[in-house]
Protein backbone atom coordinates (compact mmCIF):
# COMPACT_ATOMS: atom_id res chain seq x y z
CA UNK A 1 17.11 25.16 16.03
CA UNK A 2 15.29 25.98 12.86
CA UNK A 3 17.96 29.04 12.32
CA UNK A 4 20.72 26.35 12.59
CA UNK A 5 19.77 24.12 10.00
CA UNK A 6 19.11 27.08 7.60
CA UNK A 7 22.55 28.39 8.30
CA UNK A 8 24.11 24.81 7.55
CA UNK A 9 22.62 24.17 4.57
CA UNK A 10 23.49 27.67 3.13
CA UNK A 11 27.09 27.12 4.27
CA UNK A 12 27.50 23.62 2.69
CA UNK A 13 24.82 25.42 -0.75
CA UNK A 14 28.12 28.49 -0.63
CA UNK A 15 31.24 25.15 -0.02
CA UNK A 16 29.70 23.66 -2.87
CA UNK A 17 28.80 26.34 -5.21
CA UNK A 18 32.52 27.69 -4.76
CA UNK A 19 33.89 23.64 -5.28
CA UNK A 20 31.97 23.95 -8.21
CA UNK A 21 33.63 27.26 -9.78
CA UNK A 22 37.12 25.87 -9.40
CA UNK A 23 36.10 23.18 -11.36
CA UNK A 24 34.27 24.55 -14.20
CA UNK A 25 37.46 27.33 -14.09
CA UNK A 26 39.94 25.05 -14.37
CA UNK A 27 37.97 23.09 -17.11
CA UNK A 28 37.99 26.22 -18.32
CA UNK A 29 41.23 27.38 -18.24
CA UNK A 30 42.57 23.59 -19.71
CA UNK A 31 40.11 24.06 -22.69
């Protein structure tokens, strides 16, 4: 159960890391 979690929260940490990246890319990229 405990390996679950872990794995969750790094996959939601690596969705919103990448979310992130496109942003500050495009910002960016418009700049």
């Amino acid at each position: 159960m405990d390996f679950n979690i872990k794995y969750f929260i790094v996959m939601i940490f690596v969705f919103f890391l990448r979310d992130t990246a496109a942003e500050l890319k495009l910002k960016f990229l418009t700049a």
